[in-house]
Protein backbone atom coordinates (compact mmCIF):
# COMPACT_ATOMS: atom_id res chain seq x y z
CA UNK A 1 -18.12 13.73 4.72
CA UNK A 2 -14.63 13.12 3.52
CA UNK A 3 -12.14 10.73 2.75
CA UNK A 4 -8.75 10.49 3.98
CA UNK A 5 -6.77 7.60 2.38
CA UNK A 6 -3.97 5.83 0.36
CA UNK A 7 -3.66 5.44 -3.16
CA UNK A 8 -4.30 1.32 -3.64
CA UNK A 9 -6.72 -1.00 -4.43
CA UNK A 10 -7.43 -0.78 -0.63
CA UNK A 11 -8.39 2.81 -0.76
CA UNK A 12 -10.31 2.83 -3.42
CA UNK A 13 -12.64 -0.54 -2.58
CA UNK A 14 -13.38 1.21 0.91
CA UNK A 15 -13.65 4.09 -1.05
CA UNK A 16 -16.32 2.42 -3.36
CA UNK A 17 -18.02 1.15 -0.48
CA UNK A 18 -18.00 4.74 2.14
CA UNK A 19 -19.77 6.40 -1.43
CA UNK A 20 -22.54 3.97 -1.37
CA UNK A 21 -23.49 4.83 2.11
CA UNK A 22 -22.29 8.17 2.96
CA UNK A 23 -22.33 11.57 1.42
CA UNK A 24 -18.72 11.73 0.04
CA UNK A 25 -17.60 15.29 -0.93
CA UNK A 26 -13.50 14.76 -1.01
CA UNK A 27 -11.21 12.10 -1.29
CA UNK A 28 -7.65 13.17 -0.11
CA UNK A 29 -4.55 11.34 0.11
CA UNK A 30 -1.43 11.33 2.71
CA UNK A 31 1.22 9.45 3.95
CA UNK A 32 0.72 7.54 6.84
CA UNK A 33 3.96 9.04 8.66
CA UNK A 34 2.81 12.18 8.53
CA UNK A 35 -0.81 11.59 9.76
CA UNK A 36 1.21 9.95 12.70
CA UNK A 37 3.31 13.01 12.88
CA UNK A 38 0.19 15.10 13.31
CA UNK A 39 0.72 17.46 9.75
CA UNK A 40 -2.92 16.27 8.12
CA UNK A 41 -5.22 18.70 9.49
CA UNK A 42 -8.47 16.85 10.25
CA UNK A 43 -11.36 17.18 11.16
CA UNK A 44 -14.68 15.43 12.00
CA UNK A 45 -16.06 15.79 8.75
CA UNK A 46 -13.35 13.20 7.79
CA UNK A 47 -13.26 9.43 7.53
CA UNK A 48 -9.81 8.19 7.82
CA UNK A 49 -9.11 5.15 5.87
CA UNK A 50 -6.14 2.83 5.99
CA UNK A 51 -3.78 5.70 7.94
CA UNK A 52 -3.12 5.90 11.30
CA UNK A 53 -6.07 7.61 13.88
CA UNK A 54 -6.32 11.12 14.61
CA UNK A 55 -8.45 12.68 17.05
CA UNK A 56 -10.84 14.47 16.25
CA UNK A 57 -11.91 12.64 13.17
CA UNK A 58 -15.23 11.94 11.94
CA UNK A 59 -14.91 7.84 11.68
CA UNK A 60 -11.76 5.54 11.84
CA UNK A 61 -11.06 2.24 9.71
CA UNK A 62 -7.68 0.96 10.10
CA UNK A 63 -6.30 -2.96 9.75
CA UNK A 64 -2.29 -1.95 10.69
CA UNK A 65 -1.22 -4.13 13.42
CA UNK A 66 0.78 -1.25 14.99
CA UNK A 67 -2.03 0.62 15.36
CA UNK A 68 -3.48 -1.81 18.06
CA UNK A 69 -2.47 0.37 21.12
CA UNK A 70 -4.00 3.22 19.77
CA UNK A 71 -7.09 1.46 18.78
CA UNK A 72 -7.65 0.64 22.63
CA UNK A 73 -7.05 3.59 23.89
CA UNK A 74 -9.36 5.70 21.63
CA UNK A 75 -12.36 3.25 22.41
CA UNK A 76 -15.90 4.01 21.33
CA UNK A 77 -14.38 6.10 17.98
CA UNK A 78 -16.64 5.27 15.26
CA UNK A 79 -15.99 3.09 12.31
CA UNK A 80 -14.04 -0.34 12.94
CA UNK A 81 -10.38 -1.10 13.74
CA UNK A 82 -8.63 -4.99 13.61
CA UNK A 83 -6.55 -7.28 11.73
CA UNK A 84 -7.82 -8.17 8.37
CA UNK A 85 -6.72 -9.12 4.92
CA UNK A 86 -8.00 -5.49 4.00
CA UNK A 87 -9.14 -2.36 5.32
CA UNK A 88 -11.96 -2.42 2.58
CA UNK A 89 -12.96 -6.05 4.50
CA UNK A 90 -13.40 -4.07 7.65
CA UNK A 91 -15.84 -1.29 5.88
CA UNK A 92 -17.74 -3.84 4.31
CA UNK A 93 -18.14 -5.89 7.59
CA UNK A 94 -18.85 -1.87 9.38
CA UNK A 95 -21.50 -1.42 6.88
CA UNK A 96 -22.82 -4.68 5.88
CA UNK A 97 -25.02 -3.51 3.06
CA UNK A 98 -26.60 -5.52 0.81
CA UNK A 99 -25.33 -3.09 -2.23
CA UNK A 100 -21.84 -4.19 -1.29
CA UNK A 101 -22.86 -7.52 -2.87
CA UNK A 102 -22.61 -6.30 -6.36
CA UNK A 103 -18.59 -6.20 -5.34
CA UNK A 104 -17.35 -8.99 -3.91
CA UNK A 105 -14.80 -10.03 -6.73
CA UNK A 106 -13.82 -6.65 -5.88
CA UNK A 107 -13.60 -7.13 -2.43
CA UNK A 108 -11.91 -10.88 -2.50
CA UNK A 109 -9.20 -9.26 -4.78
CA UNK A 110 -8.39 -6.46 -2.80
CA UNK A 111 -8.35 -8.92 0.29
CA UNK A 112 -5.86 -11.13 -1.91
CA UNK A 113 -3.43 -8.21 -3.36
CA UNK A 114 -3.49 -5.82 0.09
CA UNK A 115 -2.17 -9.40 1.95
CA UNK A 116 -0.04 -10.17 -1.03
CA UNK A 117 -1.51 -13.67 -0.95
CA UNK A 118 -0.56 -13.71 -4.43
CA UNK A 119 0.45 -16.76 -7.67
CA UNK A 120 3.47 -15.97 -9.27
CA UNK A 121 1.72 -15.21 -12.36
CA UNK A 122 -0.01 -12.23 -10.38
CA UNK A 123 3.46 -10.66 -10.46
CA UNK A 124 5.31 -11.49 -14.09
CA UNK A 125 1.55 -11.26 -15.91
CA UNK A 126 -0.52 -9.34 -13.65
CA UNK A 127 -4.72 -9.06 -14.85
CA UNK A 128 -8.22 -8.33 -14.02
CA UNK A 129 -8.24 -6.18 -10.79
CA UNK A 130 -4.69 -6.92 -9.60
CA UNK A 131 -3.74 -5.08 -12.77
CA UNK A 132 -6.05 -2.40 -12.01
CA UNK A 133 -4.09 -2.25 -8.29
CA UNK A 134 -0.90 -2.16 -9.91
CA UNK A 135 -1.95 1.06 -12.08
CA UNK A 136 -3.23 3.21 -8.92
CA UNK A 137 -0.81 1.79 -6.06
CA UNK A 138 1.88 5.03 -6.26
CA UNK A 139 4.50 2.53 -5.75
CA UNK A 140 4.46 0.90 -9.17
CA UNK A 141 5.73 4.44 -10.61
CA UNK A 142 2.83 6.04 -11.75
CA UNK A 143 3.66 9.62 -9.96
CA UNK A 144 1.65 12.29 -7.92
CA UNK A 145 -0.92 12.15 -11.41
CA UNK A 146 -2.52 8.72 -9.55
CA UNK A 147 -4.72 10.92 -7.11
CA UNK A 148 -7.08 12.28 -10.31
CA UNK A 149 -7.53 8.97 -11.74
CA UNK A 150 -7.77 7.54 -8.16
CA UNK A 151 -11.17 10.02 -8.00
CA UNK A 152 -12.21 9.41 -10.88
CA UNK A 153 -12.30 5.25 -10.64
CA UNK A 154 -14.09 5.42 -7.82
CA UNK A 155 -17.39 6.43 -9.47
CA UNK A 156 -16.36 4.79 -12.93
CA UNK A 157 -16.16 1.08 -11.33
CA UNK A 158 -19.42 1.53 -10.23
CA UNK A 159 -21.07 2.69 -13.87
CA UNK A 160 -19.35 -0.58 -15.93
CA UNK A 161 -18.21 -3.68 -15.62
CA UNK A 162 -14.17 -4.68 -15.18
CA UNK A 163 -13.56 -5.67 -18.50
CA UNK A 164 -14.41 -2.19 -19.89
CA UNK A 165 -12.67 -0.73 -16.93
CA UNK A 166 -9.78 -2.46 -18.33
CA UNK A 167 -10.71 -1.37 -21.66
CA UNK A 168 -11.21 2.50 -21.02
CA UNK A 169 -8.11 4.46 -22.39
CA UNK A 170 -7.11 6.49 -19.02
CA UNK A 171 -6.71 2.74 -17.94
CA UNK A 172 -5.52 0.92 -20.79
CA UNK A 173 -2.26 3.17 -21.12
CA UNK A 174 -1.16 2.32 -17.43
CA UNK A 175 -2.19 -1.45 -17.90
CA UNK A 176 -0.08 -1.39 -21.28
CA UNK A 177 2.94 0.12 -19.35
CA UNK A 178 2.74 -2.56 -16.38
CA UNK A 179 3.40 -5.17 -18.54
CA UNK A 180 5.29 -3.08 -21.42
CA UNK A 181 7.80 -1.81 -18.92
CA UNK A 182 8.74 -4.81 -17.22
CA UNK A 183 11.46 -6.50 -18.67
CA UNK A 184 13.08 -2.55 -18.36
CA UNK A 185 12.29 -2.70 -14.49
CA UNK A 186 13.66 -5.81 -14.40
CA UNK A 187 17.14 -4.66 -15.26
CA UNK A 188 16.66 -1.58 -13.29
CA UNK A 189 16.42 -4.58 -10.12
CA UNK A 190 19.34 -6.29 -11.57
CA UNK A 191 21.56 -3.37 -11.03
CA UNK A 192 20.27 -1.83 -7.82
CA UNK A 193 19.51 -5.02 -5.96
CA UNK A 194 21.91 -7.59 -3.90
CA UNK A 195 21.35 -10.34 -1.62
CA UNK A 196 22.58 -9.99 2.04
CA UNK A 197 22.09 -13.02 3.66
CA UNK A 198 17.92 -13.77 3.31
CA UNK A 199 17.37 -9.84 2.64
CA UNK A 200 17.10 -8.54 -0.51
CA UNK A 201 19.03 -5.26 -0.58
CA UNK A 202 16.92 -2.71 -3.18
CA UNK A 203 18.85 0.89 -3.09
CA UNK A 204 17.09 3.26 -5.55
CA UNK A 205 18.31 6.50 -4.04
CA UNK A 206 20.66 7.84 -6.91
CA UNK A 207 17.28 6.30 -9.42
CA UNK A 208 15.29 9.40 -11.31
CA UNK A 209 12.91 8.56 -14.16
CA UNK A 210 12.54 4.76 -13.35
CA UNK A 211 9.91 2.36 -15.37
CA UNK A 212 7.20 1.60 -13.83
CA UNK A 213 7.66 -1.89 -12.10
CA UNK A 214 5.45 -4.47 -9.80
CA UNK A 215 6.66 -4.33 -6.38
CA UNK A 216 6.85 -8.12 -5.96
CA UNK A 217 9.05 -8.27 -8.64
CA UNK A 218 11.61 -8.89 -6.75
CA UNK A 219 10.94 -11.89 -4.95
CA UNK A 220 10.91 -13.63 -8.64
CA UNK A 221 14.24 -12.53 -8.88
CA UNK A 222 15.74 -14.00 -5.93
CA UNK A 223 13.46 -16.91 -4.40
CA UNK A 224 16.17 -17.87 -1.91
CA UNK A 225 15.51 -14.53 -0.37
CA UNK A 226 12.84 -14.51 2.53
CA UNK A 227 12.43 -10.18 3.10
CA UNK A 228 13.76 -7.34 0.79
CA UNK A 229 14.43 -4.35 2.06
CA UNK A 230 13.71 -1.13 -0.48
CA UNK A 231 15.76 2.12 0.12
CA UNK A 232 14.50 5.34 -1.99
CA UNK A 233 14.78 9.16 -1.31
CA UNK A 234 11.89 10.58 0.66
CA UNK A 235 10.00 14.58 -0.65
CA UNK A 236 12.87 17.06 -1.05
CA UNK A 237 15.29 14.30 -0.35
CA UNK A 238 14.93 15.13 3.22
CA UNK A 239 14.53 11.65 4.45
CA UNK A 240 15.60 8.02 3.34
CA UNK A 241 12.41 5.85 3.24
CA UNK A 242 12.91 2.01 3.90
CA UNK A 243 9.81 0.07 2.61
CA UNK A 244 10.29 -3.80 4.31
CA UNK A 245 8.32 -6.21 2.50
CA UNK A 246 8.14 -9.88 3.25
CA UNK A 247 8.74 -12.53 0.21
CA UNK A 248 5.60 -13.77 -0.86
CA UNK A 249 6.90 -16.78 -2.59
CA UNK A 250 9.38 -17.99 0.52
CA UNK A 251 7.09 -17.15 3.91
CA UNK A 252 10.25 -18.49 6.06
CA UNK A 253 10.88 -14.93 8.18
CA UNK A 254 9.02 -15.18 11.30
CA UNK A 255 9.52 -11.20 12.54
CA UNK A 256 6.38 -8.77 12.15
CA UNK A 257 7.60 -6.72 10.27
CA UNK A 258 5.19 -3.72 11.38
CA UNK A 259 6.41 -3.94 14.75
CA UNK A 260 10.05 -3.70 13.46
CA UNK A 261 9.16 -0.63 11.51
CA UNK A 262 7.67 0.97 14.50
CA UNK A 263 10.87 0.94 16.31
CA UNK A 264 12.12 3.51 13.96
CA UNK A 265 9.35 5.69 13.99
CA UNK A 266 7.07 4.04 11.39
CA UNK A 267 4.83 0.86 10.79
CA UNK A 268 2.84 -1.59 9.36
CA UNK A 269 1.58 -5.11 8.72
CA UNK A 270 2.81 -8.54 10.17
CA UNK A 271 4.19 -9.10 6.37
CA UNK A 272 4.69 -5.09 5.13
CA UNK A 273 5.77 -1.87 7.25
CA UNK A 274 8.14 1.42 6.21
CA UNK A 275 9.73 3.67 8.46
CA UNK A 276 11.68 7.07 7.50
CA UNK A 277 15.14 7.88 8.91
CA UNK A 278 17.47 10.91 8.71
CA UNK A 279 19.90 10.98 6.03
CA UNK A 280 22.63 11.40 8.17
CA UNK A 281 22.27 8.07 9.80
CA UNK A 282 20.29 5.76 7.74
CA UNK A 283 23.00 4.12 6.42
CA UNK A 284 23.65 3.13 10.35
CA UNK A 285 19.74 2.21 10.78
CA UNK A 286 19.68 0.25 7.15
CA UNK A 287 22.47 -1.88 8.49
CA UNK A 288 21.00 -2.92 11.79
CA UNK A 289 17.84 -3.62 10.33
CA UNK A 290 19.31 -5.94 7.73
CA UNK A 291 21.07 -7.49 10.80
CA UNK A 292 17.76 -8.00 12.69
CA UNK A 293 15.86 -9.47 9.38
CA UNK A 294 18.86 -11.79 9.05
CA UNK A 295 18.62 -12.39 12.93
């Protein structure tokens, strides 16, 4: 079999998991909009973690809210579909082996950082497997170079213990620039960001060669602020990519965010969703949706 997946903690704890119990030859990676938009070519050899269903696949686990309608129409796929802390959560209840014991820190952590039910000092001094999420998550900066090291952690967390995860070089450089890089991504927030209302306006689209940064960041920065909004250039600039996170610190905004997301043609959690628009009118959609998070 094969995996088809995201680059996070997520992905590789179900990842961790699917290799203890099934024959895992590949472990591929795509965006979730466009495995909705039908350009991953699957097939049933594939497991499809964490990304939206496709028919035809092998087995299906998938905790996105906005995937509900699908879910009940394709009934009787295999694998497991519902709202959880973490798609990992739903492979380990799938499976229920008793070699998944041997990771449940694991598992409770990727539960914790995938919900973002996270202390402050997860964000401004990250450690111990929230660290390790920050350095494969490709939204902390890292680059396309995550999906190697993505691989290759998958088999290395299950040959040593954390601490000399932690400890290995291929990890210790990323860890270092986490925390080394901060105060730099810090400033980079400073300039990009403003406040409209409760949203957090973050507009990164003229950005190239930025630190690496934590993505709840952020919400340190401006605690009045219940949602923040993130604007950055999509492959080949031909899309603007709006990733709509809700503040983890002040859990006033009420709207699913997911649902919101899905509107324009993307999705998501209750607390997390992105969409892509066209450049030639997302400064149009950006300004609704701000309207509707303030709303």
């Amino acid at each position: 079999m094969n995996v088809l997946t995201r680059g996070d903690l997520d992905g590789l704890t179900s990842c961790v998991f699917l290799s203890l119990v099934e024959t895992i030859r590949e472990i591929r990676f795509a965006h979730p909009k466009d495995v909705q938009d039908g350009l991953v070519p699957v097939t049933p050899e594939d497991i499809i973690v964490n990304l939206p269903f496709v028919k035809g696949c092998g087995m299906w686990f998938d905790h996105h809210v906005t995937q509900d309608e699908q879910a009940k129409e394709v009934a009787g796929f295999k694998g497991r579909y519902g709202v959880a802390p973490s798609c990992a959560r739903l492979v380990y209840e799938h499976y229920r082996r008793a070699e998944f014991e041997a990771y449940a820190t694991m598992l409770a952590e990727t539960d914790r950082l995938d919900s973002a039910q996270l202390k402050p000092e997860d964000v401004t001094a990250p450690k111990g497997w929230i660290l390790l999420g920050y350095t494969l998550d490709p939204r902390t900066g890292f680059g396309p170079e995550f999906q190697k090291y993505f691989r290759w952690l998958v088999e290395y967390v299950k040959e040593v213990s954390l601490e000399k995860i932690l400890q290995h070089p291929e990890v210790k450089k990323r860890c270092d620039r986490v925390h080394e890089e901060r105060e730099a991504f810090k400033k980079l927030l400073e300039e990009h960001t403003k406040l409209d209302g409760k949203v957090v306006l973050t507009d990164f689209r003229g950005v190239r060669g930025a630190p690496v940064g934590n993505r709840f960041l952020v919400y340190t920065l401006h605690p009045e602020a219940t949602v923040e909004a993130r604007i950055h250039l999509g492959k080949e600039a031909k899309t603007v990519n709006v990733a709509i996170g809700k503040s983890i610190f002040n859990r006033a905004c009420r709207l699913n965010v997911g649902m919101l997301c899905r509107e324009y043609g993307g999705g998501g959690h209750d607390g997390a969703g992105t969409c892509q628009l066209k450049p030639a009118e997302a400064d149009a959609k950006i300004a609704e949706i701000v309207r509707r998070l303030n709303a």
